[in-house]
PDB file of N, CA and C in Angstrom:
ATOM      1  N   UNK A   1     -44.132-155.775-194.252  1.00  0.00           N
ATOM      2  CA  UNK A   1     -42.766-155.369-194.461  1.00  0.00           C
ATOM      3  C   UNK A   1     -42.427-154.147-193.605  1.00  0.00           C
ATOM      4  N   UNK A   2     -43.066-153.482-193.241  1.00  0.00           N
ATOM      5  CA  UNK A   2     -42.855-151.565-192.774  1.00  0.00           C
ATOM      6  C   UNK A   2     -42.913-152.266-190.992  1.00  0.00           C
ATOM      7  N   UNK A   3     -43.306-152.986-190.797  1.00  0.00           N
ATOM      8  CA  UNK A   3     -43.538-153.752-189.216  1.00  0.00           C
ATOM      9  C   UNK A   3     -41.926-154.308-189.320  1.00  0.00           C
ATOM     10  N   UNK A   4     -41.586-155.189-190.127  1.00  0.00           N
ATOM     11  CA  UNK A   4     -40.531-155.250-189.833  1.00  0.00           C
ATOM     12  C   UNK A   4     -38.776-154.973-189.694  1.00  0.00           C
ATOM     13  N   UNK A   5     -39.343-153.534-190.912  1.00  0.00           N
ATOM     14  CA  UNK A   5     -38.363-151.959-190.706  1.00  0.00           C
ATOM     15  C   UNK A   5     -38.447-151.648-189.632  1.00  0.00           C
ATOM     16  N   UNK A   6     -39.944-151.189-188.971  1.00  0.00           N
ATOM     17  CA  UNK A   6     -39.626-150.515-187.527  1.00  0.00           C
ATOM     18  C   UNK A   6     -38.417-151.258-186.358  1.00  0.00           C
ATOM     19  N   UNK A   7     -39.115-153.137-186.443  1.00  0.00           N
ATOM     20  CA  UNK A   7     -38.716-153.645-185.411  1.00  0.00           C
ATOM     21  C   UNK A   7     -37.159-153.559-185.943  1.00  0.00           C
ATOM     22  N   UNK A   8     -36.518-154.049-186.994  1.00  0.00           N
ATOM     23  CA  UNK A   8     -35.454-153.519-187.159  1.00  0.00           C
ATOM     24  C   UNK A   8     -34.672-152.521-186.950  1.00  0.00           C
ATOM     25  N   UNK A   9     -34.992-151.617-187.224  1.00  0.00           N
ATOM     26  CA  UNK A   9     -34.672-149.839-186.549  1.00  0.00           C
ATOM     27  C   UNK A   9     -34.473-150.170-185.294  1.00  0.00           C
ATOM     28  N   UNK A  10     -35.537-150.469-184.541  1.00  0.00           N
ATOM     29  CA  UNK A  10     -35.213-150.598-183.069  1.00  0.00           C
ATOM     30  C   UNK A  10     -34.604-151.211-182.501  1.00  0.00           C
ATOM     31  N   UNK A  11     -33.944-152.374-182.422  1.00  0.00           N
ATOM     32  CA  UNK A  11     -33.331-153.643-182.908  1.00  0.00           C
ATOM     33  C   UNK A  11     -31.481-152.790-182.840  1.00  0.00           C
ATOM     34  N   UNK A  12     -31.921-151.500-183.868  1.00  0.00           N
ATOM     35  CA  UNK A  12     -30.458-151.162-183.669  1.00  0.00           C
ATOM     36  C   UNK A  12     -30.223-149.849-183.114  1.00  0.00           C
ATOM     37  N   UNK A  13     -31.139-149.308-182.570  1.00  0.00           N
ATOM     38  CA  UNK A  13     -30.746-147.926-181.561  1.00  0.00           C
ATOM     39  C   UNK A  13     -30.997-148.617-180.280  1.00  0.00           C
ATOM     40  N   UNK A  14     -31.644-150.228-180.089  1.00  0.00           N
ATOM     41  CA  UNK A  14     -31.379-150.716-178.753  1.00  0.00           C
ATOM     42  C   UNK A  14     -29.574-151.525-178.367  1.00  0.00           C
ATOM     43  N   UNK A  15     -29.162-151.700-179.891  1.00  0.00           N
ATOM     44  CA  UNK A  15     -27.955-152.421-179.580  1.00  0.00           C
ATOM     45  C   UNK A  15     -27.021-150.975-179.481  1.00  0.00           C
ATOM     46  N   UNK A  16     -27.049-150.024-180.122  1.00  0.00           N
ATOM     47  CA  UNK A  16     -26.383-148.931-180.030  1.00  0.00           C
ATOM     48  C   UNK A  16     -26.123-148.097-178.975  1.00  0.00           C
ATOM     49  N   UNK A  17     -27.263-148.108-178.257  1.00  0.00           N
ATOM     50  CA  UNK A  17     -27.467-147.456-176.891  1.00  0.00           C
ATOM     51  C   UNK A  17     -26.631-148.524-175.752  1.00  0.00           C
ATOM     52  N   UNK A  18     -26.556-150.003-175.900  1.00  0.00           N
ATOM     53  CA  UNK A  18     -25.862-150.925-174.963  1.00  0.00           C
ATOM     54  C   UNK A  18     -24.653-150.880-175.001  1.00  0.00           C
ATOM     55  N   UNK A  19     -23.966-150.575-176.514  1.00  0.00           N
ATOM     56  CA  UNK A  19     -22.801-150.278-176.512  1.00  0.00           C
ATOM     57  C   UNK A  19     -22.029-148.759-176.261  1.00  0.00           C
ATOM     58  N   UNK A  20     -22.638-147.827-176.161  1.00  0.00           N
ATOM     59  CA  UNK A  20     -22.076-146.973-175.560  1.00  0.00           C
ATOM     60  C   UNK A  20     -22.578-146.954-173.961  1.00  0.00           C
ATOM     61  N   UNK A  21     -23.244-147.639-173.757  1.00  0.00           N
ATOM     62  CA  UNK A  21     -23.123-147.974-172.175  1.00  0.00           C
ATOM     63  C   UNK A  21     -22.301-148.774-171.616  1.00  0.00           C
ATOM     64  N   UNK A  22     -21.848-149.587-172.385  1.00  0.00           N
ATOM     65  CA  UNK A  22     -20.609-150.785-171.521  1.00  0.00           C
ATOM     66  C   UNK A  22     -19.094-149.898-171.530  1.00  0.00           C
ATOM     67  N   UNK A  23     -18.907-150.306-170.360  1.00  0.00           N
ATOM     68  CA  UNK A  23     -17.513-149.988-170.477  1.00  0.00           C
ATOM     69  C   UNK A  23     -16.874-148.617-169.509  1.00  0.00           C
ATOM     70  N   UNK A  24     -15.876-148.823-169.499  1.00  0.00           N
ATOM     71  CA  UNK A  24     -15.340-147.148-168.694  1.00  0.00           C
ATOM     72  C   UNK A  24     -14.508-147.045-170.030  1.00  0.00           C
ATOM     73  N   UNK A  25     -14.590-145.637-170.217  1.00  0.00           N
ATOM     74  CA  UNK A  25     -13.363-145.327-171.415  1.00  0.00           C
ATOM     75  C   UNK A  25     -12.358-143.930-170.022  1.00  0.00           C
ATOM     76  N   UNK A  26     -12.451-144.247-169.264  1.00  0.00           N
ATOM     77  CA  UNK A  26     -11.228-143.513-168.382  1.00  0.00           C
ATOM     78  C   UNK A  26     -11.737-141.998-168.392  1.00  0.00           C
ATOM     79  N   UNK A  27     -13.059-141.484-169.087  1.00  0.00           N
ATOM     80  CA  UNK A  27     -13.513-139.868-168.994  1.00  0.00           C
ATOM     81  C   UNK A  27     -14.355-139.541-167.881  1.00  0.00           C
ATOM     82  N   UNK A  28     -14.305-138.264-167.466  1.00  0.00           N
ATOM     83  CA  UNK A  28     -15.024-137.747-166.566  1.00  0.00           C
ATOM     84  C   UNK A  28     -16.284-137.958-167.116  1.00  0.00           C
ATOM     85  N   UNK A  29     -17.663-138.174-166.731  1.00  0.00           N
ATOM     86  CA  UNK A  29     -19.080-137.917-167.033  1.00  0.00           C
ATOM     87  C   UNK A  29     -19.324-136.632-166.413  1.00  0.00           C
ATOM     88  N   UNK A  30     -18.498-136.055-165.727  1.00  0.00           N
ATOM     89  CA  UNK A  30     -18.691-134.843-164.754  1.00  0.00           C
ATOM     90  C   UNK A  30     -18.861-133.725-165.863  1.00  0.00           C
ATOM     91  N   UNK A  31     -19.727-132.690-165.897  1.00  0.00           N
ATOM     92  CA  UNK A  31     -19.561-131.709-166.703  1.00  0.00           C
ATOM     93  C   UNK A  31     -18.205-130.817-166.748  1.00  0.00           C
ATOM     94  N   UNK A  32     -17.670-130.223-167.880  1.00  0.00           N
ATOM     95  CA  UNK A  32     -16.941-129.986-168.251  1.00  0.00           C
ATOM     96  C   UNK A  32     -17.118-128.070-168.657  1.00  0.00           C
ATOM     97  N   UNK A  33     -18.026-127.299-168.642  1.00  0.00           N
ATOM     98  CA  UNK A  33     -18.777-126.359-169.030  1.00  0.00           C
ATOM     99  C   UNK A  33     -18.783-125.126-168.108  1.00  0.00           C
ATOM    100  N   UNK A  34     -18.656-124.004-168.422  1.00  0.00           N
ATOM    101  CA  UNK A  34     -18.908-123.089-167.336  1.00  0.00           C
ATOM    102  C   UNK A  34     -19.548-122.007-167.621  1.00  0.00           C
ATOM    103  N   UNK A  35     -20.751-121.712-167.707  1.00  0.00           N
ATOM    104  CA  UNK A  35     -21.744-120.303-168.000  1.00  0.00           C
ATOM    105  C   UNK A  35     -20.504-119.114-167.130  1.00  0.00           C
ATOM    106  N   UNK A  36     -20.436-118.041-168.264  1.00  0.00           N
ATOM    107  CA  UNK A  36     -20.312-116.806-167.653  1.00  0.00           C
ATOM    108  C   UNK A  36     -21.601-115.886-167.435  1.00  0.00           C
ATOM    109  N   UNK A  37     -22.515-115.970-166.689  1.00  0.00           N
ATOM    110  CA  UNK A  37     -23.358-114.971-166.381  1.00  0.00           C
ATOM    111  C   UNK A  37     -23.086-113.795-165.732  1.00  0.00           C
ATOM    112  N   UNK A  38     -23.930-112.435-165.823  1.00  0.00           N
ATOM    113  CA  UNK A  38     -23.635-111.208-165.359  1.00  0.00           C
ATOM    114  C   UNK A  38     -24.208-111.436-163.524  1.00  0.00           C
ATOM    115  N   UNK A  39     -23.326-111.494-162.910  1.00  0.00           N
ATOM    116  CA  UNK A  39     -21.371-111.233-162.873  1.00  0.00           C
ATOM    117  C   UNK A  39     -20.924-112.060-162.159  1.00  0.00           C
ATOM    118  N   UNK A  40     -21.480-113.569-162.496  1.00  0.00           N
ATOM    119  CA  UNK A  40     -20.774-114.533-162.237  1.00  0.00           C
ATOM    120  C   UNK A  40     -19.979-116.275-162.550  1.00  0.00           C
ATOM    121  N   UNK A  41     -19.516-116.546-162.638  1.00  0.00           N
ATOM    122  CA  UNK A  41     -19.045-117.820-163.013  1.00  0.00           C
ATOM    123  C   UNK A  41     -19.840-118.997-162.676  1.00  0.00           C
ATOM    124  N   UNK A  42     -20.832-119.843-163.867  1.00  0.00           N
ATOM    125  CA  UNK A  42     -21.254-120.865-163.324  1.00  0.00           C
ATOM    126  C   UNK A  42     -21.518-122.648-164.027  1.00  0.00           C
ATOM    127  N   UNK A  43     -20.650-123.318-162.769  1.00  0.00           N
ATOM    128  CA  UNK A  43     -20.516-123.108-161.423  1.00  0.00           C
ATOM    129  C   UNK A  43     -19.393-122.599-161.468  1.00  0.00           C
ATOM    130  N   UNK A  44     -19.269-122.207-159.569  1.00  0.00           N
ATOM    131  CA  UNK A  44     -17.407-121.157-159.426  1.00  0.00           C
ATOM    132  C   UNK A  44     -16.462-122.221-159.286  1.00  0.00           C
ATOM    133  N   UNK A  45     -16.706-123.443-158.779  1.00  0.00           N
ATOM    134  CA  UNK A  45     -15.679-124.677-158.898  1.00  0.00           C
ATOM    135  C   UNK A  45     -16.112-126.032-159.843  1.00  0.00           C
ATOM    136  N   UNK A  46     -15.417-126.106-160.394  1.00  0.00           N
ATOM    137  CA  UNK A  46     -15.447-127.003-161.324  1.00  0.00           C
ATOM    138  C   UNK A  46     -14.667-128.235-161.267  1.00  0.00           C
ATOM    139  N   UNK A  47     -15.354-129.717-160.913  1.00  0.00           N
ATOM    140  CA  UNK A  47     -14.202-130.757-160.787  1.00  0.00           C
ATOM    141  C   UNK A  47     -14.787-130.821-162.290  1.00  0.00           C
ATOM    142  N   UNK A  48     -13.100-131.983-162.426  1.00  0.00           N
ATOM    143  CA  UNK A  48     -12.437-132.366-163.850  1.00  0.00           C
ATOM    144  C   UNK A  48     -11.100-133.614-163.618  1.00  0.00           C
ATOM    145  N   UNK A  49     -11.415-134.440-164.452  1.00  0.00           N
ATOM    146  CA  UNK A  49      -9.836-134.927-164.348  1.00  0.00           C
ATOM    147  C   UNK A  49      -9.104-134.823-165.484  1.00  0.00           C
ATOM    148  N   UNK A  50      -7.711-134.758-165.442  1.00  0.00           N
ATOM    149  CA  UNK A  50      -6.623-134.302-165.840  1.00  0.00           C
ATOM    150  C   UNK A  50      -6.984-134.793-167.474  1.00  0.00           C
ATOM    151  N   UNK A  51      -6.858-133.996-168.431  1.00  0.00           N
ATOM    152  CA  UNK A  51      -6.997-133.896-169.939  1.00  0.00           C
ATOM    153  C   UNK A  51      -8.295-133.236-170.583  1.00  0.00           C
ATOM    154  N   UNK A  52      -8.841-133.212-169.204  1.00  0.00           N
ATOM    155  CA  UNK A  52     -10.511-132.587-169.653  1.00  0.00           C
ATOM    156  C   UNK A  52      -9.960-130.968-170.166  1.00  0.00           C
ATOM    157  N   UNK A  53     -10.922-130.884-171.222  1.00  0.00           N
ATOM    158  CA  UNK A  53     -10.840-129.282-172.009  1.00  0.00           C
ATOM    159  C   UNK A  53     -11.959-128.805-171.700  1.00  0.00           C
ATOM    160  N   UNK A  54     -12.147-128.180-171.171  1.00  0.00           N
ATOM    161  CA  UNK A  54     -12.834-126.851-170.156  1.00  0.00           C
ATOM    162  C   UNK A  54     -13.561-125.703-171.401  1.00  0.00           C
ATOM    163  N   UNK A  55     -14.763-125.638-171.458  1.00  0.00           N
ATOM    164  CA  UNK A  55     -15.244-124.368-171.977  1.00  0.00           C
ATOM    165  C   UNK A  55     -15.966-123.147-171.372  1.00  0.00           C
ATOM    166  N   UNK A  56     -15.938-122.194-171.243  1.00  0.00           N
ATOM    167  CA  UNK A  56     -16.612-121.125-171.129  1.00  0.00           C
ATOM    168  C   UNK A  56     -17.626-120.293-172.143  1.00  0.00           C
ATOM    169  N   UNK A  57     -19.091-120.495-171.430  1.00  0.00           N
ATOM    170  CA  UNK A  57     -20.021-119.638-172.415  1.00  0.00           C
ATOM    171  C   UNK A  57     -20.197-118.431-171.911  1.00  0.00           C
ATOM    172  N   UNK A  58     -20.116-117.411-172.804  1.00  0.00           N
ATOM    173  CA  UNK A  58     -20.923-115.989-172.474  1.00  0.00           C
ATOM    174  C   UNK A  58     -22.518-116.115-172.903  1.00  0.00           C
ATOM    175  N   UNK A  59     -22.946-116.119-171.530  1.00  0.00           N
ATOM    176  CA  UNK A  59     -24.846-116.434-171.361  1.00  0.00           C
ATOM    177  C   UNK A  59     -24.975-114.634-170.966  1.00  0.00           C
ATOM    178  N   UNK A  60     -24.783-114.192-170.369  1.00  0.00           N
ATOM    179  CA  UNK A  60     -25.098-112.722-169.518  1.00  0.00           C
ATOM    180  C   UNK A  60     -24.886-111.902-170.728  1.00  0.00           C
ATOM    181  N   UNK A  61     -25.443-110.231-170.325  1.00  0.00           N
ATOM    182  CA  UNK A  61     -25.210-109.216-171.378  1.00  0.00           C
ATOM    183  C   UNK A  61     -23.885-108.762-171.437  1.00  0.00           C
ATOM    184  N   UNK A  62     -22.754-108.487-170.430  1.00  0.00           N
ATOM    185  CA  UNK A  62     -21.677-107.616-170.084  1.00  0.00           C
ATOM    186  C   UNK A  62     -20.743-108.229-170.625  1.00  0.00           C
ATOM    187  N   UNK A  63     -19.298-107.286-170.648  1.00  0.00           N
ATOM    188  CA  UNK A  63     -18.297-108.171-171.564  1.00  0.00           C
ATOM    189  C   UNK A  63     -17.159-108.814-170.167  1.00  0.00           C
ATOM    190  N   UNK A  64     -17.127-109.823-170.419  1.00  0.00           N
ATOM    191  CA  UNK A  64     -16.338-110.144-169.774  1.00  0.00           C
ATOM    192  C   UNK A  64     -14.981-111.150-170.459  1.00  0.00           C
ATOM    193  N   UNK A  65     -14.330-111.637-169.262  1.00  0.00           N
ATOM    194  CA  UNK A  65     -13.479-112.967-170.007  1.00  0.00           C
ATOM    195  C   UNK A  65     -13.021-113.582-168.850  1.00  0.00           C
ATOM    196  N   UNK A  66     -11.662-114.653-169.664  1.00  0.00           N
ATOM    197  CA  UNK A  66     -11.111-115.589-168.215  1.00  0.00           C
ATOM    198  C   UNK A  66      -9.671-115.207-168.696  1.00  0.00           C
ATOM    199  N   UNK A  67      -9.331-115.363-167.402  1.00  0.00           N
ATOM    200  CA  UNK A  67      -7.748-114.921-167.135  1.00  0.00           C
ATOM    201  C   UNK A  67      -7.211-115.586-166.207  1.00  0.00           C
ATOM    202  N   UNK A  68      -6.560-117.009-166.159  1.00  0.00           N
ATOM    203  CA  UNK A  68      -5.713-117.672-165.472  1.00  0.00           C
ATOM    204  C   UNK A  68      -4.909-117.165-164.667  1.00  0.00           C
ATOM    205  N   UNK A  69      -5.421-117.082-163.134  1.00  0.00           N
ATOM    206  CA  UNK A  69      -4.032-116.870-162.257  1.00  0.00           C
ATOM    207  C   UNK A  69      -2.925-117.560-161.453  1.00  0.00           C
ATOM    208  N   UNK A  70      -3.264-118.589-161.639  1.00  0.00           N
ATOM    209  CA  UNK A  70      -2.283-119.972-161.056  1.00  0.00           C
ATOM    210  C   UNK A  70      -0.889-119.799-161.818  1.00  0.00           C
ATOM    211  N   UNK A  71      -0.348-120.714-160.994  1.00  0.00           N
ATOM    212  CA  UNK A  71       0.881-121.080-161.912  1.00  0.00           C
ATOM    213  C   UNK A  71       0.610-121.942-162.761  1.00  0.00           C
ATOM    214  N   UNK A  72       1.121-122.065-163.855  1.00  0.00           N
ATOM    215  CA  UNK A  72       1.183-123.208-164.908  1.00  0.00           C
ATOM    216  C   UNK A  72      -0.176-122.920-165.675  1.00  0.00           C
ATOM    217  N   UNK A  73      -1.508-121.719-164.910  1.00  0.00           N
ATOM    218  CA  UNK A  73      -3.048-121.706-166.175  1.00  0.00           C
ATOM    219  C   UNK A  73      -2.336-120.223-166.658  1.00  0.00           C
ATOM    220  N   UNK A  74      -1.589-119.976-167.490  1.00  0.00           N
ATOM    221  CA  UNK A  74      -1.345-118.832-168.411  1.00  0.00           C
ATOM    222  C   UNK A  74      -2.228-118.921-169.554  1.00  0.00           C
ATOM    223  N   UNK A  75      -3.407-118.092-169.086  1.00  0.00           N
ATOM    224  CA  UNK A  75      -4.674-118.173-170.310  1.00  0.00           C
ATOM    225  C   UNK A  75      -5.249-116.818-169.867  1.00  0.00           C
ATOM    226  N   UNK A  76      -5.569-116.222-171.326  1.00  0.00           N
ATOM    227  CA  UNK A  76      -6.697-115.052-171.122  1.00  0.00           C
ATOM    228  C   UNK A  76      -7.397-115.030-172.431  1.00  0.00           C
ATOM    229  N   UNK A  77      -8.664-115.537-172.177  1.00  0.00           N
ATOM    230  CA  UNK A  77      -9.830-115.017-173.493  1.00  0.00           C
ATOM    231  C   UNK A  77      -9.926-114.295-174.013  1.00  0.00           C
ATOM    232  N   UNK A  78      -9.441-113.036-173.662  1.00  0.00           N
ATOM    233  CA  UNK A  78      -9.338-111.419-173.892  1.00  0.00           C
ATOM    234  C   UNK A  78     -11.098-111.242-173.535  1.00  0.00           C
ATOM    235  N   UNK A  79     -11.414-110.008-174.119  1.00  0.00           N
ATOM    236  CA  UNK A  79     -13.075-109.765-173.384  1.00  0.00           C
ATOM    237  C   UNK A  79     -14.092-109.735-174.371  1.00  0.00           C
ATOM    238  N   UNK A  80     -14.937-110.143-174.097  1.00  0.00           N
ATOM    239  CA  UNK A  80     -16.074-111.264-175.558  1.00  0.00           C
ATOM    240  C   UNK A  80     -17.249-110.916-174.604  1.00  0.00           C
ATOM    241  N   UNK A  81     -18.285-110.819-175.113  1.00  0.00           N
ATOM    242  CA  UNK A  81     -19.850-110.348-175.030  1.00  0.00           C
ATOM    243  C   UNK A  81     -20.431-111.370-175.715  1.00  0.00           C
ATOM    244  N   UNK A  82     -21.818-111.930-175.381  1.00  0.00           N
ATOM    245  CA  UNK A  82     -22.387-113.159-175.680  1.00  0.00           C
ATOM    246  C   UNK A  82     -22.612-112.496-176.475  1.00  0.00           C
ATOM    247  N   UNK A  83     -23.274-111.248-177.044  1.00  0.00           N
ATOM    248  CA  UNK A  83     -23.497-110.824-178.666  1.00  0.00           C
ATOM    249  C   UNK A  83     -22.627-111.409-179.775  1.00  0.00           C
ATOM    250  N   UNK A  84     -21.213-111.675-179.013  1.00  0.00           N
ATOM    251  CA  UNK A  84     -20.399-112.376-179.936  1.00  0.00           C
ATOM    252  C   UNK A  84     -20.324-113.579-180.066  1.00  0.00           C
ATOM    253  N   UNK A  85     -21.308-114.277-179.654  1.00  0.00           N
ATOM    254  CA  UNK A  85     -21.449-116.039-179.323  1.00  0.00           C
ATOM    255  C   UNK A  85     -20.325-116.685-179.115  1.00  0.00           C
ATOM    256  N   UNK A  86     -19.585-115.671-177.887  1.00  0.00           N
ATOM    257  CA  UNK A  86     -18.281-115.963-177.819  1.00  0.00           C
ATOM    258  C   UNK A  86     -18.186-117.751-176.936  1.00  0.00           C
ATOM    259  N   UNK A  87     -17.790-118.364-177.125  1.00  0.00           N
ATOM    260  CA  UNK A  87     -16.983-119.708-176.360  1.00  0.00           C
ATOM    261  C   UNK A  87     -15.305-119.463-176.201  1.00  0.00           C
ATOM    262  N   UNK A  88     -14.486-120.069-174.604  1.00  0.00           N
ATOM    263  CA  UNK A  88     -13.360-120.333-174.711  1.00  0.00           C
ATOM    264  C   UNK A  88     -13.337-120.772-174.291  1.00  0.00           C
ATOM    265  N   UNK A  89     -12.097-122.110-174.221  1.00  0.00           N
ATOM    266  CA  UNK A  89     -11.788-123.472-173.809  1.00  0.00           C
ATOM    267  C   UNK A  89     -10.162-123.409-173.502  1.00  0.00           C
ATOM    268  N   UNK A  90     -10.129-124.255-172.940  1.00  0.00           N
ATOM    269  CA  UNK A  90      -8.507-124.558-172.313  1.00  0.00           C
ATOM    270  C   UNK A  90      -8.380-126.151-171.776  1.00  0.00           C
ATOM    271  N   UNK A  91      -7.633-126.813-172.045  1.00  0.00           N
ATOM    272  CA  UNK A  91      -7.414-128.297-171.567  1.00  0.00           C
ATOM    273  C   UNK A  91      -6.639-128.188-170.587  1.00  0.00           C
ATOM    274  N   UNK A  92      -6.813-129.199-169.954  1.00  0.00           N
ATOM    275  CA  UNK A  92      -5.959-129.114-167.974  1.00  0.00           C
ATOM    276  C   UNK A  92      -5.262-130.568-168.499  1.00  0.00           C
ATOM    277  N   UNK A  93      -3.971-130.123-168.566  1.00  0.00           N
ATOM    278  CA  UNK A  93      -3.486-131.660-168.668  1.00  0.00           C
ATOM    279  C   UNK A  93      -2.765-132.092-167.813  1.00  0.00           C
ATOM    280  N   UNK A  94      -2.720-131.307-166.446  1.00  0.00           N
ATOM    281  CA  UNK A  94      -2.159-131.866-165.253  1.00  0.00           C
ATOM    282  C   UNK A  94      -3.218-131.798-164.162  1.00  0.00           C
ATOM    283  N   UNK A  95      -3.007-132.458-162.964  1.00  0.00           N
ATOM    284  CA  UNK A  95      -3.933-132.303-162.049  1.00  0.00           C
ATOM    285  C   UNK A  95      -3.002-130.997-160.767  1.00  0.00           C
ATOM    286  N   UNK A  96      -4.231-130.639-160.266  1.00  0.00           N
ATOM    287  CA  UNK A  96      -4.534-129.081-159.829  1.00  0.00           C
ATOM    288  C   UNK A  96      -5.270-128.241-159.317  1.00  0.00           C
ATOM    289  N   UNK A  97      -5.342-127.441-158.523  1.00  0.00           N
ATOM    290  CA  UNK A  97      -5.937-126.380-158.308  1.00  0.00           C
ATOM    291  C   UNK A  97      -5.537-125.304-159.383  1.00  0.00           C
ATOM    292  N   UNK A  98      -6.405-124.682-159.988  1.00  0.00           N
ATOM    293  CA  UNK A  98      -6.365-123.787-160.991  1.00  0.00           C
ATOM    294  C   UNK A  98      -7.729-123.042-160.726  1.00  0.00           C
ATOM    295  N   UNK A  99      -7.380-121.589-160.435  1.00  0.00           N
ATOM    296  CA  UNK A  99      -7.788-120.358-160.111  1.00  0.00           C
ATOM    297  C   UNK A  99      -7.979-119.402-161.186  1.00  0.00           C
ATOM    298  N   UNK A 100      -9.091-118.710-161.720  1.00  0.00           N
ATOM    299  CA  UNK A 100      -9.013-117.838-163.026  1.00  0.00           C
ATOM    300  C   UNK A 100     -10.430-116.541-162.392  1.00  0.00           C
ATOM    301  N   UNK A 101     -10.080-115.426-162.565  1.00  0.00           N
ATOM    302  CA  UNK A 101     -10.646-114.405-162.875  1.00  0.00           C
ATOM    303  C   UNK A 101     -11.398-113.531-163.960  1.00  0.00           C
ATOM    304  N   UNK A 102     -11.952-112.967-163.917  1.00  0.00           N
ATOM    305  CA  UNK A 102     -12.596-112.343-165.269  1.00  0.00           C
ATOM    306  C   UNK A 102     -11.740-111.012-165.754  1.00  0.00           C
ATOM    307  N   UNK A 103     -11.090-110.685-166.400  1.00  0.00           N
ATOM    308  CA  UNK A 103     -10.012-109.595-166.582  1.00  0.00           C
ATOM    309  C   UNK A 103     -10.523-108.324-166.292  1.00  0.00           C
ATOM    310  N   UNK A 104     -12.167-108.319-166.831  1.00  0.00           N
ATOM    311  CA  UNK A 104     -12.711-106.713-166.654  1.00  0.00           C
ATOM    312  C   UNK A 104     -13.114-106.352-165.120  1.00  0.00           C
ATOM    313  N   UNK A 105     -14.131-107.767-164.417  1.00  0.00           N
ATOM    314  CA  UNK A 105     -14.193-107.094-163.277  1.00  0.00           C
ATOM    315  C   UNK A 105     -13.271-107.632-162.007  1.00  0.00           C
ATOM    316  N   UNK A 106     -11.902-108.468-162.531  1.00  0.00           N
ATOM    317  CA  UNK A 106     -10.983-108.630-161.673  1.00  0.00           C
ATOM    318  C   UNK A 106     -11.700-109.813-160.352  1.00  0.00           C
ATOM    319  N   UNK A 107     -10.955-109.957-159.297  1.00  0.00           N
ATOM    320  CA  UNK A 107     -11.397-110.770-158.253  1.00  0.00           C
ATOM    321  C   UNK A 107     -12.735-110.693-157.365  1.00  0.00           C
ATOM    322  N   UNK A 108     -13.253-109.544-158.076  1.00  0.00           N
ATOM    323  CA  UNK A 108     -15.083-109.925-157.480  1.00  0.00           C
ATOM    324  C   UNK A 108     -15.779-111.363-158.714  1.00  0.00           C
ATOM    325  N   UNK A 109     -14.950-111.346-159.271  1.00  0.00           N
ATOM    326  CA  UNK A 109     -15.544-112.132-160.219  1.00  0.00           C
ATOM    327  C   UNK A 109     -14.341-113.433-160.653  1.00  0.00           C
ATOM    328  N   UNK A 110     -14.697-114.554-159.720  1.00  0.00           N
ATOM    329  CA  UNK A 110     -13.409-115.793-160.020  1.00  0.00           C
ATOM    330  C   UNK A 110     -14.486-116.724-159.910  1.00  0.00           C
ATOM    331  N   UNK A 111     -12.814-118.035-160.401  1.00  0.00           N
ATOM    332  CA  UNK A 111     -13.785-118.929-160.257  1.00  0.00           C
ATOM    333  C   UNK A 111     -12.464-120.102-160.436  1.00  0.00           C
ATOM    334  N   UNK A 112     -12.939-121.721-160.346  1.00  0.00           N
ATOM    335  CA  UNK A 112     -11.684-122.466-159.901  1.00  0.00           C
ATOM    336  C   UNK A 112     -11.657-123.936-160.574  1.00  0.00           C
ATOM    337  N   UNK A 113     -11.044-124.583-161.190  1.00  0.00           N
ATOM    338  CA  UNK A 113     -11.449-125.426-161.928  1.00  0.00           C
ATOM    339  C   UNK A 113     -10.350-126.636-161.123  1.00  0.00           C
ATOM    340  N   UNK A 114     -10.621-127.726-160.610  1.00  0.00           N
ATOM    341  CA  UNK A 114     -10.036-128.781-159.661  1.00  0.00           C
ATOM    342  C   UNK A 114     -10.205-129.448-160.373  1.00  0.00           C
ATOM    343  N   UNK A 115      -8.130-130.010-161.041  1.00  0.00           N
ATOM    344  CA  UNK A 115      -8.084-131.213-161.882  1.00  0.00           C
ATOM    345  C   UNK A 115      -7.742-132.136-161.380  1.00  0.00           C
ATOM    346  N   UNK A 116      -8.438-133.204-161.244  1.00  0.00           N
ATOM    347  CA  UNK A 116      -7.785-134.752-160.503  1.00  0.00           C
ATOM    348  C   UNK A 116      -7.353-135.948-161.573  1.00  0.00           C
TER     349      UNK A 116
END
């Protein structure tokens, strides 16, 4: 009986795994994610297509944030320290070049998120 639990079990994390493999559901597989490390954005360009919601981790010690300078990315994280297990996110629901900075150390520190 326990032989034919296992093969069962398996039976259905093999049909489970086929079905989230078939198919396009229209999403990027492209990562979506952006480490803030001390003192830089990573990665500094980011493809995405249009509806993808974008996060930012604070990985580094220093406080930083993101601050949208494009037209149409009016966003600022305000300034968060990974002590604060800070995350921020923003959705791109148009396609774009979109340009963002870190507010504390300004344009030594950018980075660019390309929505298609």
């Amino acid at each position: 009986m326990r032989g034919r639990n296992i093969g069962c079990s398996m039976l259905v994390v093999a049909a489970l795994f086929l079905v989230s493999a078939c198919g396009d559901d229209g999403k990027s597989s492209a990562p979506s994610a952006v480490q803030i490390i001390d003192n830089a954005f990573s990665p500094g360009t980011l493809h995405v297509k249009a509806g993808t919601t974008v996060t930012w981790t604070w990985v580094g010690q220093n406080t930083h944030s993101v601050v949208g300078t494009s037209d149409g990315f009016d966003y600022n994280s305000l300034d968060h320290t990974r002590a604060e297990g800070f995350v921020a996110s923003y959705q791109f629901p148009n396609k774009g070049t979109y340009e963002y900075i870190c507010g504390v150390h300004g344009g030594a520190m950018k980075g660019t998120v390309i929505v298609t």
